[in-house]
Protein backbone atom coordinates (compact mmCIF):
# COMPACT_ATOMS: atom_id res chain seq x y z
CA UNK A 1 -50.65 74.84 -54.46
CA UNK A 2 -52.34 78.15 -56.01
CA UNK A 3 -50.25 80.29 -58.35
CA UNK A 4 -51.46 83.99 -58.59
CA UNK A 5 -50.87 85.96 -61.31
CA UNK A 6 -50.54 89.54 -61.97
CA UNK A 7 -52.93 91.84 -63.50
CA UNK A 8 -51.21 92.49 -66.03
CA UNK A 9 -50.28 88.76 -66.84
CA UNK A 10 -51.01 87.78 -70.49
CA UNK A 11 -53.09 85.00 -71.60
CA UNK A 12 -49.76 83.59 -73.33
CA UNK A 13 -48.03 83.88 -69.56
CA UNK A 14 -51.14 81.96 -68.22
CA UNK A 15 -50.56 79.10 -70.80
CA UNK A 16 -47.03 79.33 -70.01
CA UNK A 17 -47.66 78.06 -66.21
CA UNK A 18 -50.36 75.82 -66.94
CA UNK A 19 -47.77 74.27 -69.27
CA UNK A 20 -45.08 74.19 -66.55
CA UNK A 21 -47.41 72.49 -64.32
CA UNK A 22 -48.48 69.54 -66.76
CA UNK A 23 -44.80 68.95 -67.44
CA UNK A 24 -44.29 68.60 -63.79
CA UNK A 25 -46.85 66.15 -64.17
CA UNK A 26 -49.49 68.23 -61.89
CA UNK A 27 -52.90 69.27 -63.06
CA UNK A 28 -53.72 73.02 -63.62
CA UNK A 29 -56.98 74.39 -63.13
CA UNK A 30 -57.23 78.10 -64.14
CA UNK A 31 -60.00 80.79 -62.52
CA UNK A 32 -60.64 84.24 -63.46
CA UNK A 33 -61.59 87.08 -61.31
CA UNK A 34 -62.60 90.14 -61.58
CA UNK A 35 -58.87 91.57 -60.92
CA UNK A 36 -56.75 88.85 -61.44
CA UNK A 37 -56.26 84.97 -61.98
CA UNK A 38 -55.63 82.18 -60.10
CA UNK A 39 -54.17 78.84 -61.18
CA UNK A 40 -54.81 76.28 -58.67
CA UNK A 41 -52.53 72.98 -59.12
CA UNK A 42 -53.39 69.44 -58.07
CA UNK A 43 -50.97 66.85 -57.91
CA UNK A 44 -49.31 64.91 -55.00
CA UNK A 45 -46.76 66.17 -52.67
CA UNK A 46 -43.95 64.67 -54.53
CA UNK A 47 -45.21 66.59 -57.95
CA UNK A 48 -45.71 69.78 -55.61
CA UNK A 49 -42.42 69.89 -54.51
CA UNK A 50 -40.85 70.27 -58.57
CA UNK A 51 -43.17 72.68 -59.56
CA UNK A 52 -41.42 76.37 -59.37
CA UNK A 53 -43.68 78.88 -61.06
CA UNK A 54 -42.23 81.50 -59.03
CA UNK A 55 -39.78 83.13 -62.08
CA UNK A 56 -41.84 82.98 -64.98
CA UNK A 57 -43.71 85.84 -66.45
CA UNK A 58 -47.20 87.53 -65.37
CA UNK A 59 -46.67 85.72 -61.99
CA UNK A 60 -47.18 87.33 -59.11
CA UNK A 61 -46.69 84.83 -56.05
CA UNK A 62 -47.03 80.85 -55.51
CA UNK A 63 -48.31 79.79 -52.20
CA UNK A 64 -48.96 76.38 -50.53
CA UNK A 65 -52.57 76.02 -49.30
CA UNK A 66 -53.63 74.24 -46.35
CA UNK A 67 -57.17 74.29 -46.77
CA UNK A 68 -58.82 71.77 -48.41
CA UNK A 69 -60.55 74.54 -50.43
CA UNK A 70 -57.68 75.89 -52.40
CA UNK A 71 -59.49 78.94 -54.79
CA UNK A 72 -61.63 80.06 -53.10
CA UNK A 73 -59.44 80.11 -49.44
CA UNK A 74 -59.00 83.62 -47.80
CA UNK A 75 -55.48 82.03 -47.04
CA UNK A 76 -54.86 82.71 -50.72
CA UNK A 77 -56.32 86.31 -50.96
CA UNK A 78 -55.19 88.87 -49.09
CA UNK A 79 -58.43 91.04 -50.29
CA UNK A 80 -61.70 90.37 -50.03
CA UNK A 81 -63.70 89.42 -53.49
CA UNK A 82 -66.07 92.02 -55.00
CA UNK A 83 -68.61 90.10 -57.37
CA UNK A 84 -70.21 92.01 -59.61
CA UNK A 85 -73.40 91.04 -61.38
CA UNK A 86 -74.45 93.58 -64.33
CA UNK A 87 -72.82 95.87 -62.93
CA UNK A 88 -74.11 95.66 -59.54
CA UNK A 89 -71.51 94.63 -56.92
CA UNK A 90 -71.50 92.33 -53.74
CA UNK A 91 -68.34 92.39 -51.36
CA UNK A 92 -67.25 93.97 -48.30
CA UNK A 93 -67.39 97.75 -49.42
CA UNK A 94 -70.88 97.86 -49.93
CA UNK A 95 -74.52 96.58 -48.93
CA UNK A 96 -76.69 94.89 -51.63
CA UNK A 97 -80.14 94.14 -51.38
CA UNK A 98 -81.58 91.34 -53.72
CA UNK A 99 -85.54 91.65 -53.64
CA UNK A 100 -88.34 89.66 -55.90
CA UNK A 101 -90.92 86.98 -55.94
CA UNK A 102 -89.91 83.43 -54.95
CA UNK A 103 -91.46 82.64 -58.28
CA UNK A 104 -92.40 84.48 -61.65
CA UNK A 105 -96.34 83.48 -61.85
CA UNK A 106 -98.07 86.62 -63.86
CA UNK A 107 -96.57 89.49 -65.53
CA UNK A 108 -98.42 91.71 -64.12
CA UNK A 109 -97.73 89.99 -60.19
CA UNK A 110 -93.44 90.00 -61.61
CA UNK A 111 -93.85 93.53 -62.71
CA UNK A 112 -95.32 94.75 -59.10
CA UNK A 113 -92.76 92.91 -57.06
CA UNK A 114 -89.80 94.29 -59.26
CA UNK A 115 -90.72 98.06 -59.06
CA UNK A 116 -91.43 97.24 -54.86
CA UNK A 117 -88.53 95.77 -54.74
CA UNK A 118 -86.50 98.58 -56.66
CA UNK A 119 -88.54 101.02 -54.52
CA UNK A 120 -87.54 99.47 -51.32
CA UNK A 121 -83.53 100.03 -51.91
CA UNK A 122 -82.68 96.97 -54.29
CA UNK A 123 -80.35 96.63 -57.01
CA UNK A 124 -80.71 92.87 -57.72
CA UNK A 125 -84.29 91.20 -58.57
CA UNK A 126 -84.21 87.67 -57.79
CA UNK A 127 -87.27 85.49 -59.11
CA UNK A 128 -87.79 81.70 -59.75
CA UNK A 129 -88.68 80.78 -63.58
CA UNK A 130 -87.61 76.86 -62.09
CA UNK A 131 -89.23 76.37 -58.81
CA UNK A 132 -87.94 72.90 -56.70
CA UNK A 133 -91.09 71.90 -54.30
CA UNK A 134 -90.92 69.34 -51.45
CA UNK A 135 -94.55 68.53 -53.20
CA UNK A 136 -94.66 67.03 -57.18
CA UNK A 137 -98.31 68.62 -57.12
CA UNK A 138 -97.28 72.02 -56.35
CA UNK A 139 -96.32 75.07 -58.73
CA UNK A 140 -93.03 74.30 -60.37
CA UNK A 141 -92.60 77.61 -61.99
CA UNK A 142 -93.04 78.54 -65.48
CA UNK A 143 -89.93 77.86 -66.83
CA UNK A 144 -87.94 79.06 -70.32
CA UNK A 145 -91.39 81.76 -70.34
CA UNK A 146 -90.77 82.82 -66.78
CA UNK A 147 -86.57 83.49 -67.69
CA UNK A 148 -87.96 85.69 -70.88
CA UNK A 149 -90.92 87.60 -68.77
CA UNK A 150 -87.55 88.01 -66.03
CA UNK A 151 -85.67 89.55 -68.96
CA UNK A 152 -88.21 91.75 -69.96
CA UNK A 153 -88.89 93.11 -66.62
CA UNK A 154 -85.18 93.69 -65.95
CA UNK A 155 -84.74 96.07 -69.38
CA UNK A 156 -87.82 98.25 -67.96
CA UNK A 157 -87.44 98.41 -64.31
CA UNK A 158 -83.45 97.80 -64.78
CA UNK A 159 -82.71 95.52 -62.16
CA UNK A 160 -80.12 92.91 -63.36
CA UNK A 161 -81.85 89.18 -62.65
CA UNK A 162 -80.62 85.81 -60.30
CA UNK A 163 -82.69 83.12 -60.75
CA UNK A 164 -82.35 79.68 -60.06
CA UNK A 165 -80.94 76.57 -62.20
CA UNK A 166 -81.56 72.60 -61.24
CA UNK A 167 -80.46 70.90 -64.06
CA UNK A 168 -77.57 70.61 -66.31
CA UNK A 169 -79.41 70.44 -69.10
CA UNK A 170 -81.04 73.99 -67.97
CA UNK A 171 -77.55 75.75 -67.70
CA UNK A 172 -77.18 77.10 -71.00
CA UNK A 173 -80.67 78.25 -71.26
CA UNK A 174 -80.76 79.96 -67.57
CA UNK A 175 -77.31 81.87 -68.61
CA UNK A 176 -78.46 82.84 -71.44
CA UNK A 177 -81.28 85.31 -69.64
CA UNK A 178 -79.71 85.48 -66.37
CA UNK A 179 -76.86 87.67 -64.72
CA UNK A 180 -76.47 85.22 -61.72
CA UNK A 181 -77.39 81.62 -61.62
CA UNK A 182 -78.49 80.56 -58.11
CA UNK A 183 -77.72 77.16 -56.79
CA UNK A 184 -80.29 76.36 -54.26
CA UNK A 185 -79.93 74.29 -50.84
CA UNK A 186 -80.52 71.19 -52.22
CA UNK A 187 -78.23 70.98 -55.11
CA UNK A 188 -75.52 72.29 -52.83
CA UNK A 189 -73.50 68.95 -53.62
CA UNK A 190 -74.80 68.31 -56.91
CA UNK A 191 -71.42 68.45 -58.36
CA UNK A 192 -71.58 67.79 -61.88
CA UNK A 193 -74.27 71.18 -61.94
CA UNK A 194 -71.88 72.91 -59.88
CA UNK A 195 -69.17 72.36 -62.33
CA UNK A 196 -71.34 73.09 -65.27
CA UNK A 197 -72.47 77.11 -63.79
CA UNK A 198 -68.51 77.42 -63.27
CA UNK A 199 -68.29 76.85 -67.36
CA UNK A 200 -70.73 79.46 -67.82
CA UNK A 201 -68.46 82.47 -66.64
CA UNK A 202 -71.62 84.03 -65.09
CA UNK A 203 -71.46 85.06 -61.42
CA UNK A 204 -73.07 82.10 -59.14
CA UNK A 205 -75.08 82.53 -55.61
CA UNK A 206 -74.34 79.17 -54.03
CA UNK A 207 -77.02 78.84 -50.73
CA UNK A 208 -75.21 76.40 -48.23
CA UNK A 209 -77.27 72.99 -48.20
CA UNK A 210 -79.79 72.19 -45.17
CA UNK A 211 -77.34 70.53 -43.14
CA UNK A 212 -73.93 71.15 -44.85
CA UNK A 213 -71.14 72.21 -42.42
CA UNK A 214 -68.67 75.30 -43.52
CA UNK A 215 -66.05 73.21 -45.04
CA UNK A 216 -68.64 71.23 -47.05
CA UNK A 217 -70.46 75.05 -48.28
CA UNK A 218 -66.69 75.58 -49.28
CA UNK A 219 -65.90 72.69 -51.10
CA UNK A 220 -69.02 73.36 -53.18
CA UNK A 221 -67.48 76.49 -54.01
CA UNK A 222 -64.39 75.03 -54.72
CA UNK A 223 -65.92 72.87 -57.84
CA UNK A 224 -67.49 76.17 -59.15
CA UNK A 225 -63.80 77.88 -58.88
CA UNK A 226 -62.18 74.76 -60.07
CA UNK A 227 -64.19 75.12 -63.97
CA UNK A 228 -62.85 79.21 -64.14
CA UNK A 229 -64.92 80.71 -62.22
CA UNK A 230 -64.17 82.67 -58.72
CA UNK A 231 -68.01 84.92 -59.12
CA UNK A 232 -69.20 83.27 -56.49
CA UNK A 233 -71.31 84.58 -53.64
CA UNK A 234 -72.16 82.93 -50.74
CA UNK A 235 -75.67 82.55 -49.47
CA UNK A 236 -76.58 81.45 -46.17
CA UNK A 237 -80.29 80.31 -45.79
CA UNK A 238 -80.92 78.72 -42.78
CA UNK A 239 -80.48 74.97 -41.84
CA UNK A 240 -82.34 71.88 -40.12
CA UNK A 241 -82.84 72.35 -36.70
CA UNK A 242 -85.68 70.28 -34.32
CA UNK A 243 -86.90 73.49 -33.31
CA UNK A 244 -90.93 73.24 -35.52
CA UNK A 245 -91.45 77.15 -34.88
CA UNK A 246 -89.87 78.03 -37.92
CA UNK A 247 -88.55 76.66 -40.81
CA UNK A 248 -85.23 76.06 -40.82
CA UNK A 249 -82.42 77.98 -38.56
CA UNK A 250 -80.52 81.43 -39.57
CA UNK A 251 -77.15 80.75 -38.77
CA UNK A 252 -76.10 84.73 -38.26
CA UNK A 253 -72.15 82.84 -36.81
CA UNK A 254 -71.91 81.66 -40.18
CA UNK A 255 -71.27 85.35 -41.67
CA UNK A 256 -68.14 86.21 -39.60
CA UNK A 257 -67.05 82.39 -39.66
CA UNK A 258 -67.39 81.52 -43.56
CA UNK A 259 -65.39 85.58 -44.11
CA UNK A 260 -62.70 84.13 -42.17
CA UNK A 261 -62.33 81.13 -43.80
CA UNK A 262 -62.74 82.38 -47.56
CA UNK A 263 -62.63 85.73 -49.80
CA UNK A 264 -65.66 85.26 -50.78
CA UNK A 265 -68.80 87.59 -50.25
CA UNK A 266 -71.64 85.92 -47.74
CA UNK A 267 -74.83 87.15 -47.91
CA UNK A 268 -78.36 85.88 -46.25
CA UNK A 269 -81.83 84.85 -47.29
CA UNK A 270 -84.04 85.36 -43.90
CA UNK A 271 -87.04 84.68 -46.20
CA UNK A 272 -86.44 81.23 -46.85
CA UNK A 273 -85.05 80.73 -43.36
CA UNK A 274 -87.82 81.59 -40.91
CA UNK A 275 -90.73 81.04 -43.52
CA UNK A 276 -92.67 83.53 -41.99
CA UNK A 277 -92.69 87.43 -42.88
CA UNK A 278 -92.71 88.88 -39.33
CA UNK A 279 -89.32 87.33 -38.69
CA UNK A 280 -87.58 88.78 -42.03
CA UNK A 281 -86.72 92.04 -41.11
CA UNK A 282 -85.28 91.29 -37.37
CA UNK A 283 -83.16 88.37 -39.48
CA UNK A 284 -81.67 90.49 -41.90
CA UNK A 285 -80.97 93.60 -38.87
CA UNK A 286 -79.16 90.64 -37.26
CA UNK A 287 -77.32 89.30 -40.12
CA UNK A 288 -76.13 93.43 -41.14
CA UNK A 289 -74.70 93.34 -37.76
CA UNK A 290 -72.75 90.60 -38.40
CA UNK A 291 -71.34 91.87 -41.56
CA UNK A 292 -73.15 90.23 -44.29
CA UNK A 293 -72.52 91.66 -47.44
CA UNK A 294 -76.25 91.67 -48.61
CA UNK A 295 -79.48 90.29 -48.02
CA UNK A 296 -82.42 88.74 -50.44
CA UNK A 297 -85.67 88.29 -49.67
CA UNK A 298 -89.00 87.67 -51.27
CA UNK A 299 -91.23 90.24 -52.55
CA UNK A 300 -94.79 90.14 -53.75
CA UNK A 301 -97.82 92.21 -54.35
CA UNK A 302 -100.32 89.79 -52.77
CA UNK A 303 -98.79 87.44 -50.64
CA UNK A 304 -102.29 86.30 -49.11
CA UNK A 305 -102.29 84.74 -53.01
CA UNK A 306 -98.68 84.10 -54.12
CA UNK A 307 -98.43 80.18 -55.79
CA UNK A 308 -95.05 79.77 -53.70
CA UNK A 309 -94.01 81.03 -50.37
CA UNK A 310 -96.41 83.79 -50.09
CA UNK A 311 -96.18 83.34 -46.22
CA UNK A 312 -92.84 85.09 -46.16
CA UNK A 313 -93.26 87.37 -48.53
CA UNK A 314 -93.03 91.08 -47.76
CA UNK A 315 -95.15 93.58 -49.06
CA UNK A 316 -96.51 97.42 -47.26
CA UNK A 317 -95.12 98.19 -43.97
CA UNK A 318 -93.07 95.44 -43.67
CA UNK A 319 -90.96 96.04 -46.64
CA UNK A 320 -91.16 99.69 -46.08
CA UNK A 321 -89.34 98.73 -42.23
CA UNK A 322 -87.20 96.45 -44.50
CA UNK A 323 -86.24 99.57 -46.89
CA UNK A 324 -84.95 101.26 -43.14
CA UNK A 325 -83.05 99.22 -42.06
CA UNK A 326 -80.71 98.39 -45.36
CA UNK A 327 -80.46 102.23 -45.28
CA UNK A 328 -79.73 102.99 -41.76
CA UNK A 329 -77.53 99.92 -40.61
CA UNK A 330 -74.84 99.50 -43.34
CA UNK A 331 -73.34 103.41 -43.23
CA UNK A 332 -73.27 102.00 -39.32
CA UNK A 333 -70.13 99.27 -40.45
CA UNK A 334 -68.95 101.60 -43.10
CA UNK A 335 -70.53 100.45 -45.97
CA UNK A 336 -72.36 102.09 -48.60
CA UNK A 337 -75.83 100.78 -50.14
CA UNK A 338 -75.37 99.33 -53.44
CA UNK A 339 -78.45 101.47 -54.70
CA UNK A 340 -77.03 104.63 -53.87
CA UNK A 341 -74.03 103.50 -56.23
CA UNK A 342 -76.81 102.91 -58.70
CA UNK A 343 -78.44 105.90 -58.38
């Protein structure tokens, strides 16, 4: 069951129904939007059917869900979810390009990449201070230094900052610099981390796990929802195929399929998907056309001598084609670039 409550519902209204619901003997798990509130219940069918929420104050409607993902379920919203992230937002009115390097190495190299990347069209600079590799030997990013050199570089080029968290005990640290936490493929079902971002009351980017199906993406979302939270975009980033051309699969159906199935804004990352920098700009054309709600990708000045990923990097013509085609394609579907907002 999900119990929404109106805007203009007061925090003594939302304790009111949460109290309701644990004398029912049903658990109440409260999330806040940017517009209004949602109080999703858990209890069995029995305690279901004794809860009435329906005439007490500040709420709006109760509804039965039937997907296993009750918060963040478009069967509960009849809108789709704008997420804003300093300011900046991601949802189905306008087109918002995230842009940066894969990982903060140099200030000089984070610098570069945030002013191409600003140049280019985006409004978001995303950038790696903790950097996961399949390798222990490899670069693992530069950590609490690379979140304050990411903080410094958003008050002078002013592009609000994702970066990526892997560890609970990072969380508080992360939020404290960042204005969206990133959950990356393969903490997708790390649910006690998933849980913890939802605390934080920052917006999250949760990118669907190599070989998660929808539901499971959803369910992932759920937890985040579950702790408060319903700032969550979704990020689709390729998965495990057996084709060895390219690293892992875009799967463009998942746009339309995951907006049907939740409010929640999808976005892509053709960067991480393909691996390879001639295939970014046809992936994100394709996944526009489909109606994501944004695209990142990485940026770098040098690619030929980027620590991480520099083989999918954009940089010169390519990210000026890039630049084209989020200004050209979006007005197309009646949407309007997030950077024109900005500026």
């Amino acid at each position: 069951m999900v119990i929404v409550m109106a805007p203009s519902a007061s925090a003594a209204d939302i304790d009111t129904v949460v109290a309701h619901v644990a004398a029912h003997g049903g658990e109440a798990f409260v999330s806040r939007g940017v517009t209004r509130t949602i109080i999703g219940v858990v209890g069995s069918e029995d305690v279901l059917e004794t809860i009435d929420a329906s005439r007490l104050s500040g709420v709006a409607e109760t509804m039965r869900i039937t997907a296993p993902y009750k918060l963040v379920s478009a069967e509960n919203h009849s809108q789709r979810t704008t997420v804003r992230v300093g300011g900046v937002p991601i949802g189905p009115e306008t087109f918002t390009l995230i842009a940066g390097p894969c990982a903060v190495e140099t200030a000089e190299q984070t610098f570069e990449a945030a002013r191409m990347a600003k140049r280019a069209g985006a409004t978001l600079l995303r950038g790696g201070a903790y950097k996961p590799r399949t390798s222990p030997y490899a670069f693992q990013g530069r950590g609490e230094d690379g979140l304050k050199l990411l903080a410094e570089v958003r008050d002078a080029v002013g592009l609000p900052i994702v970066t990526e968290v892997l560890d609970n005990r990072d969380v508080d640290i992360v939020a404290e610099y960042a204005d969206m936490l990133q959950i990356g493929t393969r903490n997708m079902q790390n649910f006690a981390l998933l849980q913890a971002v939802g605390r934080t009351g920052k917006p999250v980017m949760l990118k669907r796990g190599l070989m998660a199906t929808y539901e499971e993406w959803l369910m992932a979302a759920e937890y985040i929802a579950q702790r408060g939270n319903l700032d969550i975009v979704l990020c689709e980033r390729g998965i495990r195929s057996y084709e060895p051309a390219i690293r892992n699969m875009l799967d463009v159906s998942a746009v339309p399929m995951v907006k049907s199935l939740s409010h929640l804004p999808v976005i892509i990352d053709p960067s991480h998907a393909a691996g390879r920098r001639d295939l970014v700009v046809p992936l994100a054309r394709a996944g526009i056309a489909a109606g994501a709600d944004g695209v990142m990708v990485d940026v770098h000045p040098h690619p030929e001598s980027a620590l991480v990923d520099g083989a999918q990097a954009l940089s010169g013509s390519l990210l000026a084609e890039l630049a084209v085609a989020v200004t050209t394609l979006p007005p197309l579907l009646g949407r309007t670039s997030a950077a024109h907002l900005a500026g």
